[in-house]
C-alpha atoms as a PDB file:
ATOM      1  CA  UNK A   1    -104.948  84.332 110.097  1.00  0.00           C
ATOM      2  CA  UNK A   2    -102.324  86.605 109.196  1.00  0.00           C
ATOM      3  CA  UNK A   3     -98.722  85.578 110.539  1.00  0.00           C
ATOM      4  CA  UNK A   4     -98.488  88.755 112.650  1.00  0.00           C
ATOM      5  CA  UNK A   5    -101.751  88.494 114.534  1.00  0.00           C
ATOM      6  CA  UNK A   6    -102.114  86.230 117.625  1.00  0.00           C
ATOM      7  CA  UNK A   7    -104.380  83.846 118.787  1.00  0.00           C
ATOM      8  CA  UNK A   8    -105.251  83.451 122.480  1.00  0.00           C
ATOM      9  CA  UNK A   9    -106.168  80.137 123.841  1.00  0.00           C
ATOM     10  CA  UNK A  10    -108.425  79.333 126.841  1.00  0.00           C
ATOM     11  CA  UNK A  11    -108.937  76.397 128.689  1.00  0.00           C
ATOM     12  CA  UNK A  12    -112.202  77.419 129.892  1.00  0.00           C
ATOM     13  CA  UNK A  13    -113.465  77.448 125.794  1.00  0.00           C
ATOM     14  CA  UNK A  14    -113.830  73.913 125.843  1.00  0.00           C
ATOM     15  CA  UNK A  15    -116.506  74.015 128.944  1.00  0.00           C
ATOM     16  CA  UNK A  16    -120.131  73.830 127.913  1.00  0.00           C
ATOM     17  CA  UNK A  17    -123.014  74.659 129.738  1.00  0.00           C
ATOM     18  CA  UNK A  18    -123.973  71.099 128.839  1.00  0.00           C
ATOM     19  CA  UNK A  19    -120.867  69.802 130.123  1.00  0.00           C
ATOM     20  CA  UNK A  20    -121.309  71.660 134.098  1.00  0.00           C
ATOM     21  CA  UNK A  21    -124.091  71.110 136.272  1.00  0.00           C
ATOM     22  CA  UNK A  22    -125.868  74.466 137.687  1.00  0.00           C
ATOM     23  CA  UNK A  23    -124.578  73.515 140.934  1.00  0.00           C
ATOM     24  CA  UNK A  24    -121.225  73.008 139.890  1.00  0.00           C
ATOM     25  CA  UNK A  25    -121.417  76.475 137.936  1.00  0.00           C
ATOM     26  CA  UNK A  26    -122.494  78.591 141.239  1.00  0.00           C
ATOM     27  CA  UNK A  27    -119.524  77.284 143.092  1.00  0.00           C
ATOM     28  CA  UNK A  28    -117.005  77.479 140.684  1.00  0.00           C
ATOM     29  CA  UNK A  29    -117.064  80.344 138.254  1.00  0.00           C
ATOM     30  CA  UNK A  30    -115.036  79.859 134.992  1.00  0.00           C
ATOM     31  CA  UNK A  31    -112.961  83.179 136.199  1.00  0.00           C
ATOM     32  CA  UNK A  32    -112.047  81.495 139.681  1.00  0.00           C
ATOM     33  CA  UNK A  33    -110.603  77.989 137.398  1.00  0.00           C
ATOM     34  CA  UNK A  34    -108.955  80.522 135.570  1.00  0.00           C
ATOM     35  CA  UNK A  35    -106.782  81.558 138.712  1.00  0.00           C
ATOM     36  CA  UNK A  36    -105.815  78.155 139.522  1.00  0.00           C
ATOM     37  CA  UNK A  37    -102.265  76.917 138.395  1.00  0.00           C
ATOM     38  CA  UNK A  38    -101.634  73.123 138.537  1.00  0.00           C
ATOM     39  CA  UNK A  39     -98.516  71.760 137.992  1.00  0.00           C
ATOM     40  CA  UNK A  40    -100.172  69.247 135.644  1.00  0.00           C
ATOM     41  CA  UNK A  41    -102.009  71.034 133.203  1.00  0.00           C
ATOM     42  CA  UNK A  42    -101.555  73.968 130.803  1.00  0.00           C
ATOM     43  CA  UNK A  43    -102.088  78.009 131.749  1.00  0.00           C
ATOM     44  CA  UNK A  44    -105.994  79.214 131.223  1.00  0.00           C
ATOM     45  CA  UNK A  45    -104.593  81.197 128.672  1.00  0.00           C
ATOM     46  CA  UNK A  46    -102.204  80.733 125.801  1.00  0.00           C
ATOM     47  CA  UNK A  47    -100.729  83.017 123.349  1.00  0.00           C
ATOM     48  CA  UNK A  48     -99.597  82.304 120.075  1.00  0.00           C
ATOM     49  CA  UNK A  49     -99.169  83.081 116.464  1.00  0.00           C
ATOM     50  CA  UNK A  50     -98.401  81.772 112.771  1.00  0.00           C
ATOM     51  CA  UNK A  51     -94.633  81.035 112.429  1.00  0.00           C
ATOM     52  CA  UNK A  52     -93.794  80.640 115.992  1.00  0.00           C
ATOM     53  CA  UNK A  53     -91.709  77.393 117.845  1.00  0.00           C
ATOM     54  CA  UNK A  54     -93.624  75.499 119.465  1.00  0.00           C
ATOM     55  CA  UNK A  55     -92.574  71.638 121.373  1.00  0.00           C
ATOM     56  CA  UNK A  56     -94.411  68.701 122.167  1.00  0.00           C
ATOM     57  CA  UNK A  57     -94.515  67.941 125.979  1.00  0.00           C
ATOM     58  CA  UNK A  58     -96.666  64.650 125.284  1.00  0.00           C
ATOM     59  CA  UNK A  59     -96.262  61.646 123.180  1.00  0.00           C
ATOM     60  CA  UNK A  60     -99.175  61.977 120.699  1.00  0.00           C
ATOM     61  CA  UNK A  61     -98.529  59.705 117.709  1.00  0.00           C
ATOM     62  CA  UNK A  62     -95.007  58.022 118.256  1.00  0.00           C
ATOM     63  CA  UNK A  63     -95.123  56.313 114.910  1.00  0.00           C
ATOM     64  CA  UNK A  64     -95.368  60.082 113.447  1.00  0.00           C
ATOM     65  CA  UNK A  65     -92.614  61.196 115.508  1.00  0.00           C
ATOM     66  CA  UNK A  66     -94.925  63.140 117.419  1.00  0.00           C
ATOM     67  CA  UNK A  67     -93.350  62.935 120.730  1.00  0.00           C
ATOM     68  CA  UNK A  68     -92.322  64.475 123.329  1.00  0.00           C
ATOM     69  CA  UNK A  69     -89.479  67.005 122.399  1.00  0.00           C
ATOM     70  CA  UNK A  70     -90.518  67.346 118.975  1.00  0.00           C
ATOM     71  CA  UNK A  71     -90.197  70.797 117.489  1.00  0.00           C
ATOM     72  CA  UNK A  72     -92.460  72.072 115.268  1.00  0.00           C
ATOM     73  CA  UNK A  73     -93.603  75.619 113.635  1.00  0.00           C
ATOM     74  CA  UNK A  74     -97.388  76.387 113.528  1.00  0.00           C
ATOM     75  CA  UNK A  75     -98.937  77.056 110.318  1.00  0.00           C
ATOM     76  CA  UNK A  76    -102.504  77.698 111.200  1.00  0.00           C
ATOM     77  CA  UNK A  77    -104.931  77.946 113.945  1.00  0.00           C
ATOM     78  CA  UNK A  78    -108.381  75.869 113.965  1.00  0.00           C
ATOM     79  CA  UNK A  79    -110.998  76.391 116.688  1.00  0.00           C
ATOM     80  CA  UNK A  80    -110.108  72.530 118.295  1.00  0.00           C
ATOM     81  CA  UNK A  81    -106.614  71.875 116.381  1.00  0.00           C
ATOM     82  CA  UNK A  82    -103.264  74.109 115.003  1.00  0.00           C
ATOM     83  CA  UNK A  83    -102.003  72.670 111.918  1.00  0.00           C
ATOM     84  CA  UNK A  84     -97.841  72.701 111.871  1.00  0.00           C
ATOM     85  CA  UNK A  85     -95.127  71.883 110.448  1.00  0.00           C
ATOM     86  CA  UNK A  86     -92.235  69.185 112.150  1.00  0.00           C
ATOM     87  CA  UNK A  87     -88.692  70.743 112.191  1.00  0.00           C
ATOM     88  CA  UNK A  88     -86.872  67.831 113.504  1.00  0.00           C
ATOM     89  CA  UNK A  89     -87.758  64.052 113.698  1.00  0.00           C
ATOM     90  CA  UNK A  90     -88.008  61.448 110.863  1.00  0.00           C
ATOM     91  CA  UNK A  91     -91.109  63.956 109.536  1.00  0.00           C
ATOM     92  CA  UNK A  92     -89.029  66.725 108.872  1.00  0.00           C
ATOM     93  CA  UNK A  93     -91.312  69.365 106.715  1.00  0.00           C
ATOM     94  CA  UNK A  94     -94.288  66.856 107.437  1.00  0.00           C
ATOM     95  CA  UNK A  95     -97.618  69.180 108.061  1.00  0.00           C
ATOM     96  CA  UNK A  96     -99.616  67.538 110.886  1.00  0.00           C
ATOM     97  CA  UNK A  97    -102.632  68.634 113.252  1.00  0.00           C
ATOM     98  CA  UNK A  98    -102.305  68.553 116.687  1.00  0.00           C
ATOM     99  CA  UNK A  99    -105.784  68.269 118.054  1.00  0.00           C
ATOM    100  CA  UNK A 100    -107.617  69.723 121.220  1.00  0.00           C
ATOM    101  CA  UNK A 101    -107.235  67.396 124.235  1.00  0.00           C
ATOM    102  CA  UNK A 102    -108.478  67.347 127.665  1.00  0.00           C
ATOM    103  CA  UNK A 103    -106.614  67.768 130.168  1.00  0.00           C
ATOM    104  CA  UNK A 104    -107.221  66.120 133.474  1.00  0.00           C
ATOM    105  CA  UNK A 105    -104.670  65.984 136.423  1.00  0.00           C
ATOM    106  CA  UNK A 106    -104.071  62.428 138.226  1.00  0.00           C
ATOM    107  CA  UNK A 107    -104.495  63.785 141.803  1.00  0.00           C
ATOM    108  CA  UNK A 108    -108.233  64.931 143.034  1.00  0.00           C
END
């Protein structure tokens, strides 16, 4: 990817039709999740590109100074990671991936 292009994120890419049941699919359509906003979990949709700021807001790896408040710049964009690079922390310069998780809120 170039450094000026973006790449858009959506939570809805990591649902599988082997993941939903058909029942669950007829009552909730993947554009009526994409409406809801939870104070827990991430927008539907995300926009980023090369070069740009980004901050932890979860401890990943504390032992990598992944944590939360870390700054780092991304450097790529994977279909299930972004690769970037830590601009403060003990890993200063340090390349790391920061993998696809799943997102689940603590309330029902």
């Amino acid at each position: 990817m170039l450094n000026g292009e973006y790449v858009e994120c959506f939570s809805s890419d990591s649902i599988t039709a082997t993941d939903q049941d058909l029942e669950f699919q007829e009552l909730y359509t993947t554009e009526f999740l994409n409406t809801i906003n939870y104070s827990g979990l991430p927008p539907y949709r995300l926009a980023l590109k090369v070069v740009c700021p980004i901050m932890l807001v979860r401890n990943i790896d504390q032992a990598s100074s992944l944590c939360n408040g870390t700054r780092l710049q991304t450097t790529f964009f994977g279909k299930h990671f972004i690769k970037a690079m830590a601009l403060n922390g003990i890993s200063i310069g340090q390349e790391v991936l920061i993998y696809r998780m799943d997102m689940n809120p603590s309330e029902t």
